[in-house]
Protein backbone atom coordinates (compact mmCIF):
# COMPACT_ATOMS: atom_id res chain seq x y z
CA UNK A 1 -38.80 78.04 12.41
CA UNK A 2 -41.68 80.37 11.61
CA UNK A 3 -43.49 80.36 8.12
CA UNK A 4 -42.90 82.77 5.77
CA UNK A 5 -46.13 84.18 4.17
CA UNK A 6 -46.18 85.82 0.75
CA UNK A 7 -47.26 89.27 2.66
CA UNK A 8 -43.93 89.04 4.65
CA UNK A 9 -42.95 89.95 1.12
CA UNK A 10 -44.86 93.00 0.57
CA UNK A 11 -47.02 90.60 -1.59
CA UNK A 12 -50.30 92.14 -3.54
CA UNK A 13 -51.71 88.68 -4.52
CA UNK A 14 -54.78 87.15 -3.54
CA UNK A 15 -55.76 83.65 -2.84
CA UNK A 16 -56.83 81.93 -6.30
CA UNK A 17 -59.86 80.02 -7.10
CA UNK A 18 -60.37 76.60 -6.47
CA UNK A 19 -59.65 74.37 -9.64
CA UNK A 20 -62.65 72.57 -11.05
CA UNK A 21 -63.29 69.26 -9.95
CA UNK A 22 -61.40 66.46 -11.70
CA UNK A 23 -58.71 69.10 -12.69
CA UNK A 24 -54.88 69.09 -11.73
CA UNK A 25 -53.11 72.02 -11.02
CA UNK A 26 -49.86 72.74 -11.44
CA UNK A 27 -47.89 76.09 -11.25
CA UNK A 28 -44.34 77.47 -12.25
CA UNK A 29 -42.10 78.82 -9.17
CA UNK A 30 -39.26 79.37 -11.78
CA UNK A 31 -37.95 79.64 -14.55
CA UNK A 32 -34.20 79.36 -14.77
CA UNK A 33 -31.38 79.59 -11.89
CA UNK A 34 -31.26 83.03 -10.90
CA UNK A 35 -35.46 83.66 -11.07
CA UNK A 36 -37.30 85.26 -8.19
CA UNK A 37 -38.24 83.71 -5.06
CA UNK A 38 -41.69 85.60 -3.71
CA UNK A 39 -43.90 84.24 -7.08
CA UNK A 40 -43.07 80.94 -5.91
CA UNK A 41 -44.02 81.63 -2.68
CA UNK A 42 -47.19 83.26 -3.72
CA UNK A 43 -48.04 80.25 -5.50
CA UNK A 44 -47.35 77.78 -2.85
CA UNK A 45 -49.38 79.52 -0.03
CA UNK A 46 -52.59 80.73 -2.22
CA UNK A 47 -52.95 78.74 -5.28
CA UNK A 48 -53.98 75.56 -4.28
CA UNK A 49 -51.83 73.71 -6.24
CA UNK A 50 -51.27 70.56 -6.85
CA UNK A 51 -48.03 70.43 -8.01
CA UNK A 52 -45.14 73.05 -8.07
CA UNK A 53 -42.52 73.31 -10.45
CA UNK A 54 -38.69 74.96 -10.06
CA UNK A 55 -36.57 74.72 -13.85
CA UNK A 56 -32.84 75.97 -12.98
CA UNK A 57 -30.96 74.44 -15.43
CA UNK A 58 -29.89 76.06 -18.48
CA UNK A 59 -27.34 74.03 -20.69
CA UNK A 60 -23.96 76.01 -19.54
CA UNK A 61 -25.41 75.73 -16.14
CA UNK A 62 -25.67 72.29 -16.15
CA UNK A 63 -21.76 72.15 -17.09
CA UNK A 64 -20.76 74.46 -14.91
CA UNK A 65 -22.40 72.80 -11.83
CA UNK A 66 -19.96 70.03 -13.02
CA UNK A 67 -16.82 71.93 -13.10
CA UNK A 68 -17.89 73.36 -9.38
CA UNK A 69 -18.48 69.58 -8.41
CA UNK A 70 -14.76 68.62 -9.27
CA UNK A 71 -13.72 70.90 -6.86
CA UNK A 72 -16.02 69.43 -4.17
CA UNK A 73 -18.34 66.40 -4.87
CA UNK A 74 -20.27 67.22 -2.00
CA UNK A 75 -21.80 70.07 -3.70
CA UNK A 76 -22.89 70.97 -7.55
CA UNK A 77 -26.36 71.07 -6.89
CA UNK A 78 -28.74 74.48 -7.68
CA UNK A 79 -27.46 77.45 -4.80
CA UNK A 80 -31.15 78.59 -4.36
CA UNK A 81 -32.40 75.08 -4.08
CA UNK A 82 -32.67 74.98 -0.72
CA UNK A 83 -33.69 78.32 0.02
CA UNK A 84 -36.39 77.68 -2.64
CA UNK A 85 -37.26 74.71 -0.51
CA UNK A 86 -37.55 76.36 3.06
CA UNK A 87 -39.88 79.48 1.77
CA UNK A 88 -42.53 77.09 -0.16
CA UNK A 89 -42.31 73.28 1.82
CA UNK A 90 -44.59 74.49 4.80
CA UNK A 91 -46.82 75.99 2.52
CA UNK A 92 -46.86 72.99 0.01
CA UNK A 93 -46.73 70.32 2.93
CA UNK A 94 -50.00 71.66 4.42
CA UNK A 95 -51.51 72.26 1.15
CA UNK A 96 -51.01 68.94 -0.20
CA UNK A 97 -48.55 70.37 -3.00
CA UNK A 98 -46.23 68.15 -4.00
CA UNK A 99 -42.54 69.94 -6.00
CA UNK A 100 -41.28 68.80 -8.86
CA UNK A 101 -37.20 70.09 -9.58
CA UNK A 102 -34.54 69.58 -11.71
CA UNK A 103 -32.20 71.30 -9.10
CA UNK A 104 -30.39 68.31 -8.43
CA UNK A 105 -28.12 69.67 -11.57
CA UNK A 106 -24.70 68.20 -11.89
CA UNK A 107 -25.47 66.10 -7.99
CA UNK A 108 -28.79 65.19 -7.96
CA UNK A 109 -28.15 62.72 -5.02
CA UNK A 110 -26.42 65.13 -3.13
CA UNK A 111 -29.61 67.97 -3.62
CA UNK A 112 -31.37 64.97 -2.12
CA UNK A 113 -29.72 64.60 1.20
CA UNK A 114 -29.41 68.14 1.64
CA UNK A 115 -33.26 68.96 0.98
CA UNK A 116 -34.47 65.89 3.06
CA UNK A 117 -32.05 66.95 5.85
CA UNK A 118 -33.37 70.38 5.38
CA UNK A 119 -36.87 69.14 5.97
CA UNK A 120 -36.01 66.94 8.76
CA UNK A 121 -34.88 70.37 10.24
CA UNK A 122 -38.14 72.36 10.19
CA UNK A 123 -40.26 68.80 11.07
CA UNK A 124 -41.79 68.62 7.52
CA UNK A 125 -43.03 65.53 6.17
CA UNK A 126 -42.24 65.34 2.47
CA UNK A 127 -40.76 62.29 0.44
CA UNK A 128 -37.80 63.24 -1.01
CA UNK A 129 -37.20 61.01 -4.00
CA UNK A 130 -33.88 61.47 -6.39
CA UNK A 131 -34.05 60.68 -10.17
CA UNK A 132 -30.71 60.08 -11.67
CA UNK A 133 -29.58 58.37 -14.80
CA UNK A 134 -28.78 61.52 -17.21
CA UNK A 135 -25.02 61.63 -16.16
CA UNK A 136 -23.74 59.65 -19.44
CA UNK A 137 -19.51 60.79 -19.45
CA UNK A 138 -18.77 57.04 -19.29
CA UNK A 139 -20.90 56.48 -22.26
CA UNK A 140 -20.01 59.27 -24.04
CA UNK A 141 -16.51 58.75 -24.02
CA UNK A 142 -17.32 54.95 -24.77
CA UNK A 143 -19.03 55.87 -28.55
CA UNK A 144 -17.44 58.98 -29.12
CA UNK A 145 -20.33 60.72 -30.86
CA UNK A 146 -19.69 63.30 -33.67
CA UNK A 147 -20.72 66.80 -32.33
CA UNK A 148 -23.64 68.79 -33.65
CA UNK A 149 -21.36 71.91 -33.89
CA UNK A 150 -18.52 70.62 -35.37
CA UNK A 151 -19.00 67.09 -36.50
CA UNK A 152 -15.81 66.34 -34.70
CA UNK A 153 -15.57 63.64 -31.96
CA UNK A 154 -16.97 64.56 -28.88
CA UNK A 155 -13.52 63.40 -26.78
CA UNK A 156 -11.18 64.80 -29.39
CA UNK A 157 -8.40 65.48 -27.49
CA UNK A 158 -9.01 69.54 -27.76
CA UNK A 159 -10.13 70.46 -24.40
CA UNK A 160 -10.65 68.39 -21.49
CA UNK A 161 -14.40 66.70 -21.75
CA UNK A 162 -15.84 67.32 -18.20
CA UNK A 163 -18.97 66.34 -18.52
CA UNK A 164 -21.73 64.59 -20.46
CA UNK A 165 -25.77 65.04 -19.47
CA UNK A 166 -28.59 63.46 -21.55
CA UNK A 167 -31.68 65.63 -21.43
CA UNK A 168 -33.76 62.62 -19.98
CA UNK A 169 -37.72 62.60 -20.22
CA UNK A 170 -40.92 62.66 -17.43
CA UNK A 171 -39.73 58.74 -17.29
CA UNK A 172 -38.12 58.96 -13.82
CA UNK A 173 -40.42 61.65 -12.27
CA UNK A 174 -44.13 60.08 -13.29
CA UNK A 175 -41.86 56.77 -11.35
CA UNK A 176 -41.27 58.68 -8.32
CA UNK A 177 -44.54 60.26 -8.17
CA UNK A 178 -46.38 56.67 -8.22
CA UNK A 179 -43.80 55.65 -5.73
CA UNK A 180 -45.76 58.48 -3.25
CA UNK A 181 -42.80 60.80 -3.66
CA UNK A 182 -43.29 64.56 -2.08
CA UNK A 183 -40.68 66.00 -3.57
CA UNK A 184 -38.89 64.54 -6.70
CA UNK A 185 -35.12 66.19 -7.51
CA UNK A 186 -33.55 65.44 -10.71
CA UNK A 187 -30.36 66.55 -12.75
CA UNK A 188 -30.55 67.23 -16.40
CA UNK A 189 -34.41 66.76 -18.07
CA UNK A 190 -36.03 68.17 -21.00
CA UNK A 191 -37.68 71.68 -19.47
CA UNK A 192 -41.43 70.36 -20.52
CA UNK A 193 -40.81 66.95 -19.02
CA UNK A 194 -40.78 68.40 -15.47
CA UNK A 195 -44.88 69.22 -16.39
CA UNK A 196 -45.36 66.15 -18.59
CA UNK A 197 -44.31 63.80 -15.52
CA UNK A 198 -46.62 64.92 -12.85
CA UNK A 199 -49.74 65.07 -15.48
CA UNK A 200 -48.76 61.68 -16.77
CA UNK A 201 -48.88 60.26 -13.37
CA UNK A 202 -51.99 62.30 -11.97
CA UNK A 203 -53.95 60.40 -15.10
CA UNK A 204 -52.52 57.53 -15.58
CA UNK A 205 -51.96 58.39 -18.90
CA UNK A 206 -50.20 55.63 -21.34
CA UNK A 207 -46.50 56.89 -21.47
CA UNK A 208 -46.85 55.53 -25.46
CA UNK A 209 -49.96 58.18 -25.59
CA UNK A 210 -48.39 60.52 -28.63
CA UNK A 211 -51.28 62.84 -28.46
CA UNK A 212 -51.85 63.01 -24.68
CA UNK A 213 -47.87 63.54 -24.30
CA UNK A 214 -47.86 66.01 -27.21
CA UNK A 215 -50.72 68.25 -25.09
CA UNK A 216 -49.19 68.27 -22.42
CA UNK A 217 -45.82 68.81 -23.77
CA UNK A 218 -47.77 72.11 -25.13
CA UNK A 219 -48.57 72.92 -21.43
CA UNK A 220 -45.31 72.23 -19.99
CA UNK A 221 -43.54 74.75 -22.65
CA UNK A 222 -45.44 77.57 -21.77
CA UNK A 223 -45.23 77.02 -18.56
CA UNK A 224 -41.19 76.22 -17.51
CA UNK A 225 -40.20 79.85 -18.34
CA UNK A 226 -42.15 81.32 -15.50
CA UNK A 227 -42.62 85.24 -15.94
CA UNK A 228 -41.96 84.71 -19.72
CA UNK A 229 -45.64 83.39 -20.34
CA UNK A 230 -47.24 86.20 -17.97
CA UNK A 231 -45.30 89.27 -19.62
CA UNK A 232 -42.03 89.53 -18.69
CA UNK A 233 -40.35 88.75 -21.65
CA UNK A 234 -43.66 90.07 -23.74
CA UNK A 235 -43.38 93.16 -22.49
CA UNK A 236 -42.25 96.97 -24.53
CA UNK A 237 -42.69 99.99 -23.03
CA UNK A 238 -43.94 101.24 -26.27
CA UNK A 239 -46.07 98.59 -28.27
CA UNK A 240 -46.71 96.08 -25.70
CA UNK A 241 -46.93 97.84 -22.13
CA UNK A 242 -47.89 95.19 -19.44
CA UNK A 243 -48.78 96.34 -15.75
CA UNK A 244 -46.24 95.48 -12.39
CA UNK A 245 -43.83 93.84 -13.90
CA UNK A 246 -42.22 94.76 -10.20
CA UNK A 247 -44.68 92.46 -8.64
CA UNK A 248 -45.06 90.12 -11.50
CA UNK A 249 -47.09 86.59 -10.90
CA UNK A 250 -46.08 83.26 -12.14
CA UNK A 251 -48.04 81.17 -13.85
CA UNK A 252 -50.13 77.93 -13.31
CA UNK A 253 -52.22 75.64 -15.32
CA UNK A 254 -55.46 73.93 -14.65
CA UNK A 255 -55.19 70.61 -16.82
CA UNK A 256 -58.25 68.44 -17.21
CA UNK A 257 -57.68 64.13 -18.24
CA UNK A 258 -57.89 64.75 -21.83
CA UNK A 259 -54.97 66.99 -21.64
CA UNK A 260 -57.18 70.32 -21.83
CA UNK A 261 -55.56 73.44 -19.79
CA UNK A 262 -56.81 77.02 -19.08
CA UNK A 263 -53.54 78.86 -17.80
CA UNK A 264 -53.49 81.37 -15.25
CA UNK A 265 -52.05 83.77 -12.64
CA UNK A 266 -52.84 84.75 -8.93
CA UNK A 267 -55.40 87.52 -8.74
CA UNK A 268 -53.79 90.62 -7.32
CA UNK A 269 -49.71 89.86 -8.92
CA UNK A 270 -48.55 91.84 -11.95
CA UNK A 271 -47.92 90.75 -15.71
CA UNK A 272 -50.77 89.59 -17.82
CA UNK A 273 -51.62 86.55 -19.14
CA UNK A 274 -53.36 86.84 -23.05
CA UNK A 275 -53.27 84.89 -25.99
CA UNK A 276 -50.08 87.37 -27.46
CA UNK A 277 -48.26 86.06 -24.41
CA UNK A 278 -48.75 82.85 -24.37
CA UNK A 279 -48.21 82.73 -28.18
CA UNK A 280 -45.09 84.09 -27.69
CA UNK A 281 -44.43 81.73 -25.45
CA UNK A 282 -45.46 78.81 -27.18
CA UNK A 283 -42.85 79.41 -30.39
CA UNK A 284 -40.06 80.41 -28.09
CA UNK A 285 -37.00 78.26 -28.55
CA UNK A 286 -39.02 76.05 -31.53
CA UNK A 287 -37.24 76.01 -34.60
CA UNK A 288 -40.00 73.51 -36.10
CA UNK A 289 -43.68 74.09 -34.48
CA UNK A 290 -44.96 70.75 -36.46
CA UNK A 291 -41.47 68.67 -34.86
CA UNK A 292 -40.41 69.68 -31.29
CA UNK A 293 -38.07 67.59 -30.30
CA UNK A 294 -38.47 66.23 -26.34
CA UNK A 295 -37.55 62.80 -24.98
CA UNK A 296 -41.09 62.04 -24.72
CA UNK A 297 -42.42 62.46 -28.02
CA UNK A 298 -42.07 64.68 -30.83
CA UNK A 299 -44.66 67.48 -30.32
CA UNK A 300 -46.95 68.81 -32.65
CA UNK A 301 -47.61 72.52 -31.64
CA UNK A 302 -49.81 73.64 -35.21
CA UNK A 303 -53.13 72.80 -34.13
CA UNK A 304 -52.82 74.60 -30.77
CA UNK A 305 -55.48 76.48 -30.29
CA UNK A 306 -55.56 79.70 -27.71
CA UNK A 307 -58.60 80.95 -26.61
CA UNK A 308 -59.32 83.72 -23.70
CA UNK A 309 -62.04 82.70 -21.52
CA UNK A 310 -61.67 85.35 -19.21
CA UNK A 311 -58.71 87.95 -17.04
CA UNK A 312 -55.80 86.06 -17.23
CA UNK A 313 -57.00 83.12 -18.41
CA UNK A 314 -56.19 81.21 -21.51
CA UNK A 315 -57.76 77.86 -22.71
CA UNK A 316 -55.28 75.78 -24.22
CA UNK A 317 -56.28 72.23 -26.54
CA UNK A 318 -54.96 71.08 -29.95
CA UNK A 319 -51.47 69.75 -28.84
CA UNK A 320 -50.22 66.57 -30.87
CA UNK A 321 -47.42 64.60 -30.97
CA UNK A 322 -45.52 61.42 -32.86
CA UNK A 323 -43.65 59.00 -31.30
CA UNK A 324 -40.46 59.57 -28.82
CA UNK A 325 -37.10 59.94 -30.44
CA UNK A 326 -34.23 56.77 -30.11
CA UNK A 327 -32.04 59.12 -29.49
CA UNK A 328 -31.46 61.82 -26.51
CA UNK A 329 -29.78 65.19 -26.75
CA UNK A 330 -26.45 65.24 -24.95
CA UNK A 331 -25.18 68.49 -23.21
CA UNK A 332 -21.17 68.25 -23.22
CA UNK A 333 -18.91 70.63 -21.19
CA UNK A 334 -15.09 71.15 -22.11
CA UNK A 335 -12.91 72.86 -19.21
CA UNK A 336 -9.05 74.46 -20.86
CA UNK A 337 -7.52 77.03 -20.48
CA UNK A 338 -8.84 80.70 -19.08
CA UNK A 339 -11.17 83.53 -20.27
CA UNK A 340 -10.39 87.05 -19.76
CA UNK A 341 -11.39 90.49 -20.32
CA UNK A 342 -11.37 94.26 -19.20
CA UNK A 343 -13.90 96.91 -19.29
CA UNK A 344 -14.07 100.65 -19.81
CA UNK A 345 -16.03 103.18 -20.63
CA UNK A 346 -15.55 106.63 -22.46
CA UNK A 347 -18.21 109.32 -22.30
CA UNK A 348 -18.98 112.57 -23.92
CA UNK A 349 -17.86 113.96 -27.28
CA UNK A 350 -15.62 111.48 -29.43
CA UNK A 351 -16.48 108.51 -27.48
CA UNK A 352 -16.38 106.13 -30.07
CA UNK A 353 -13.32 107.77 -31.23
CA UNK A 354 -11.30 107.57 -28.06
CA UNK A 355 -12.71 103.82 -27.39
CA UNK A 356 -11.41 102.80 -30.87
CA UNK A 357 -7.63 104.30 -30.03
CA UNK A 358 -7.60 102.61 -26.87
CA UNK A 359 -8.63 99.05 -28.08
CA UNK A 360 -5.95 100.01 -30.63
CA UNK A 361 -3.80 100.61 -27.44
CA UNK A 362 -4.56 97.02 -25.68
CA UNK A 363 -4.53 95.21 -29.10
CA UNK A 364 -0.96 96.26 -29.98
CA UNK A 365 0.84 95.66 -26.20
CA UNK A 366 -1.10 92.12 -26.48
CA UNK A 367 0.23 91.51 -29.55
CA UNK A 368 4.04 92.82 -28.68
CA UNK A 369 4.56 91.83 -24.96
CA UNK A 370 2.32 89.01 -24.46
CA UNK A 371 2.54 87.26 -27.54
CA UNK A 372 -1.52 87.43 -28.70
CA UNK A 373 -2.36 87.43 -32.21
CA UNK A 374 -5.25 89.74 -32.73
CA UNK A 375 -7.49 86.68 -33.79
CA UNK A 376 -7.12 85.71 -30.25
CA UNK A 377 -9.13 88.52 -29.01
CA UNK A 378 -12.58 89.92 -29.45
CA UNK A 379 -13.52 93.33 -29.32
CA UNK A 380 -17.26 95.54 -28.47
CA UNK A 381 -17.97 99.11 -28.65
CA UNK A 382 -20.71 98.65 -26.38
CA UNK A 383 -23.51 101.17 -26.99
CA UNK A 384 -21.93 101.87 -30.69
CA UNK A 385 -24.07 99.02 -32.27
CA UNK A 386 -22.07 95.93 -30.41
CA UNK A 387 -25.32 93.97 -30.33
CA UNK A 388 -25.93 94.22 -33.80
CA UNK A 389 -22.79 93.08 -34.81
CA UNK A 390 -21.87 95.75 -37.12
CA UNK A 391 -25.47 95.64 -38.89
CA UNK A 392 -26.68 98.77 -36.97
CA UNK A 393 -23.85 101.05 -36.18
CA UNK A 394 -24.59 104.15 -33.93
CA UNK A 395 -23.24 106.80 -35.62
CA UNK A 396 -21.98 109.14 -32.82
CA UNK A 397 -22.95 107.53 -29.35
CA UNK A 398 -22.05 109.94 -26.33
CA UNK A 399 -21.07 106.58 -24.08
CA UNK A 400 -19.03 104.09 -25.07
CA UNK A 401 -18.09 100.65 -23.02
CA UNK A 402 -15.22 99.43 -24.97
CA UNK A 403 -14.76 95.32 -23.81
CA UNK A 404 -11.48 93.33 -24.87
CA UNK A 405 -11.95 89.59 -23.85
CA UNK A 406 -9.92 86.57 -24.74
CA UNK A 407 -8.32 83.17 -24.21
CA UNK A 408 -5.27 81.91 -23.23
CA UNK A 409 -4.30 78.43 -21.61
CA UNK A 410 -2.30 79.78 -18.41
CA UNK A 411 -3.78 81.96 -16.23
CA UNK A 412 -1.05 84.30 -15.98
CA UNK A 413 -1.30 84.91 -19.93
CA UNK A 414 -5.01 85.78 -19.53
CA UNK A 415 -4.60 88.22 -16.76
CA UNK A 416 -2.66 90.47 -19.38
CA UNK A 417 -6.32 91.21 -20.78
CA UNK A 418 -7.67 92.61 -18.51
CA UNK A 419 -4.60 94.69 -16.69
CA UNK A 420 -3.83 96.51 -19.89
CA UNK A 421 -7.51 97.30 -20.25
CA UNK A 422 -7.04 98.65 -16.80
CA UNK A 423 -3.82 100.42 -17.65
CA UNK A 424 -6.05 102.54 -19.86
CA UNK A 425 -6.46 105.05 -16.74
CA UNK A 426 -3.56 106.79 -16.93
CA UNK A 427 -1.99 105.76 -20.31
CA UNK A 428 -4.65 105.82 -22.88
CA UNK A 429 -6.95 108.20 -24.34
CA UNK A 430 -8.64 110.67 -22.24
CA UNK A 431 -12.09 110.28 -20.03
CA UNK A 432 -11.61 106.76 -19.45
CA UNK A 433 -13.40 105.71 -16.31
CA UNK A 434 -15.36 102.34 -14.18
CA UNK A 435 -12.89 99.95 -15.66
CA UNK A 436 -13.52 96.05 -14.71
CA UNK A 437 -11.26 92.96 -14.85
CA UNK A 438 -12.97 89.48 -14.90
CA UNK A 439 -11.31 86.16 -15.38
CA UNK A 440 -12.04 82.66 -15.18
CA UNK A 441 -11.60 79.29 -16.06
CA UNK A 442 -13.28 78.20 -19.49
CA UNK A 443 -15.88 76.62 -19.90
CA UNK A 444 -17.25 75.68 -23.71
CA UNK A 445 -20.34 73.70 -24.02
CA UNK A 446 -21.47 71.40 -27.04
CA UNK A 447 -24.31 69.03 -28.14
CA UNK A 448 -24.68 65.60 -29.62
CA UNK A 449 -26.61 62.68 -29.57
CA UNK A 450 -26.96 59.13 -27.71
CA UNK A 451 -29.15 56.28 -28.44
CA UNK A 452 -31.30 56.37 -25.24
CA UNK A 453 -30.62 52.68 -24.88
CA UNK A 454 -27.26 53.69 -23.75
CA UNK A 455 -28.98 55.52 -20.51
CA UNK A 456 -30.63 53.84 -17.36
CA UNK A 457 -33.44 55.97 -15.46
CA UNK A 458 -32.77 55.30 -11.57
CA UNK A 459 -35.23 56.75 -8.60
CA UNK A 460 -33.53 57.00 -5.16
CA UNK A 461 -35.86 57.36 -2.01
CA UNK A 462 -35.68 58.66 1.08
CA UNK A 463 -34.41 55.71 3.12
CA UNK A 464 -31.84 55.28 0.53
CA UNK A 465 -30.51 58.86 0.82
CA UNK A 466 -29.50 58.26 3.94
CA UNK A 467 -27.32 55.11 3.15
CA UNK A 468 -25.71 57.70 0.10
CA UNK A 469 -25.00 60.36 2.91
CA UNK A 470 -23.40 57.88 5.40
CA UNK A 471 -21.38 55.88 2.28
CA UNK A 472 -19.95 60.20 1.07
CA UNK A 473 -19.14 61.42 4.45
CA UNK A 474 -15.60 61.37 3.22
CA UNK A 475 -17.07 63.48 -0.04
CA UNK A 476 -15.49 60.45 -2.27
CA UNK A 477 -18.34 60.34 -4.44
């Protein structure tokens, strides 16, 4: 199998600098599930990296890789893993680059058998390694912890709890790393932790280290959401214009042993990377800069300091941090019943108008032949203000998507969403057109917390993949 180079790609970027000596670097090849694969790419062939980092978990991702591993436990793992894996390996195997994920997602082992037999494929010499440990359902269901939604138990009896995952720290990954680990595949970890754990290891750097953990903590944040920190989400045609957001580069971060970091992009790739971004960045998703909450310690993010020191390049220092928390956050996914809903759209004069009769349409034949109560369902005028949630109404919008979505607990009730939305064509207002039907099974997602004495950190190597593989042919995992 030939290697793919980032110019098979139509790739502008150019070959980075070599990191100072004594420095670690370590670069972002994505930022959630569904993020780009040529940045990545980029990254692994020209940035001379040390270490290379894929996030794909998101919280409802998480729970629905469970629900898709109930309905085969051979799978469950990330879809792109292992196409993220073929593109950058060769790259990272001859460039010494060693890839950090938390793909593993609801089958972590699973993601490891599949990635090492992937390798094993294409002769590449990598390490696979397997941390495990956040699945806690057993231990959920064994306390019963109040929700932080609701305060109600979290196995109430409501909906069916499907799954429990404890955002787990760098613990497992700084273990596999020391353990000579090429590639380390977890589920569920705090997004920072998947920086924290290769620094921690690359430095030997106490784990009990508040400050040192805090910094890098810093680093790891404004690194896991890829394109975020280099534009993507910066970026406004009108006040803040960045450049090739087509082409745009992911970042990386050169990291000295005091925890120091300039952060950077690939010369040649779009997006830009300035102290507005990476400010942005930096309070994204932080309720409390002075108390961010990670399984390794309790960051301090008000003394960060952000300083350009040249083109896309941003000295970081001033990261702090208390003690880690007893306690971890626990992701909890509830499967019952089915979501529904139907789409259509009315354009020209009186949109709004004729949108509003025909949701009056649906909501009525819900109500009378299928038995809905009109609290059941949920309603948008999509380009009328929807977004705003009545705060910002458009007053007379030429386009109108009108949405009707729902629950029910048969299938067979749900469906009647989205079919009379359909019906619309021919017996509601006039100009209706590009109507849509979705429907699926639901999926609600919670938090609470466990002590993190209740959890066990495990690292599974190579050797013992195989003995996993050979003990699941049957899939009876």
């Amino acid at each position: 199998m030939g290697i793919v180079k980032a110019q098979d790609l139509g790739s502008t970027a150019r070959e980075a600098d070599l990191p100072e000596p004594g420095t670690i670097r370590i670069g972002s090849g994505a930022g959630f599930a569904g993020d780009r694969l040529d940045p990545a790419l980029e990254l692994a062939e020209l940035g001379h990296l040390d270490f290379l980092v894929f996030e794909l978990l998101g919280e409802r991702t998480v729970a629905n890789a469970q629900r898709v591993r109930l309905n085969d436990p051979s799978v469950g793992y990330d879809p792109t893993l292992l196409e993220r894996i073929r593109l950058t390996a060769p790259h990272c195997s001859a460039n010494g680059t060693r890839i950090i994920t938390n793909g593993g997602a609801a089958n972590p082992l699973a993601a490891g058998c599949a990635v090492a037999a992937l390798l094993k494929d294409m002769g590449i010499d990598m390490p696979v390694a397997v941390v495990t440990g956040d699945d806690v359902l057993d231990q959920v269901r064994g306390t019963n912890p109040l929700t932080w939604e609701d305060s109600l138990p979290a196995d109430n009896g409501e909906a069916r709890l499907a799954s429990a995952n404890a955002y787990l720290g760098a613990t497992g990954i700084r273990r596999a790393l020391d353990e000579g680990a090429g590639i380390v595949i977890t589920g569920r970890v705090a997004d920072p932790s998947l920086y924290v754990g290769p620094l921690s290891h690359s430095f030997s750097w106490p784990n009990d280290d508040a400050d040192l953990i805090g910094q890098a903590t810093v680093i790891g944040h404004l690194l896991e959401c890829g394109g975020q920190v280099t534009g993507g989400y910066f970026a406004d045609p009108a006040t803040k214009p960045v450049a090739g957001l087509d082409r745009l580069g992911f970042p990386y971060a050169d990291v000295a042993d005091n925890g120091a970091a300039i952060i950077g992009k690939l010369p040649g790739t779009g997006g830009a990377v300035t102290v507005r971004t990476c400010t942005e960045q930096l309070l994204y998703e932080v309720a409390d800069p002075s108390a961010y909450i990670t399984p390794d310690v309790v960051a301090d993010f008000t003394g960060t300091v952000l300083r350009e020191v040249g083109p896309d390049r941003i000295a970081v220092s001033g990261g702090k941090g208390a003690g880690a928390p007893a306690d971890l956050k626990v992701t909890l996914g509830y499967l019952g019943g089915w979501e529904a809903d139907g789409q259509i759209t009315y354009a020209g004069p009186r949109a709004l108008e004729r949108a509003k009769l025909a949701a009056e349409i649906v909501l009525r034949r819900l109500e009378r032949i299928h038995g809905f109560k009109e609290s059941e369902l949920s309603v948008e005028f999509i380009g009328s203000g929807a977004s705003f949630r009545g705060l910002d109404d458009a007053a007379d919008p030429t386009e109108v998507r009108l949405r009707v979505a729902g629950g029910a607990q048969s299938r067979s009730r749900a469906s009647a969403i989205g079919s009379e939305v359909e019906a619309l064509y021919t017996n509601g207002p006039a100009g209706g057109g590009g109507a849509r039907t979705s429907i699926r099974e639901s999926l609600s997602v919670k938090s609470c917390s466990l002590p993190r004495a209740l959890t066990e950190v495990k690292v599974t190597h190579a050797s013992e993949l195989i003995d996993y593989e050979e003990a699941h042919d049957d899939h009876e995992v």
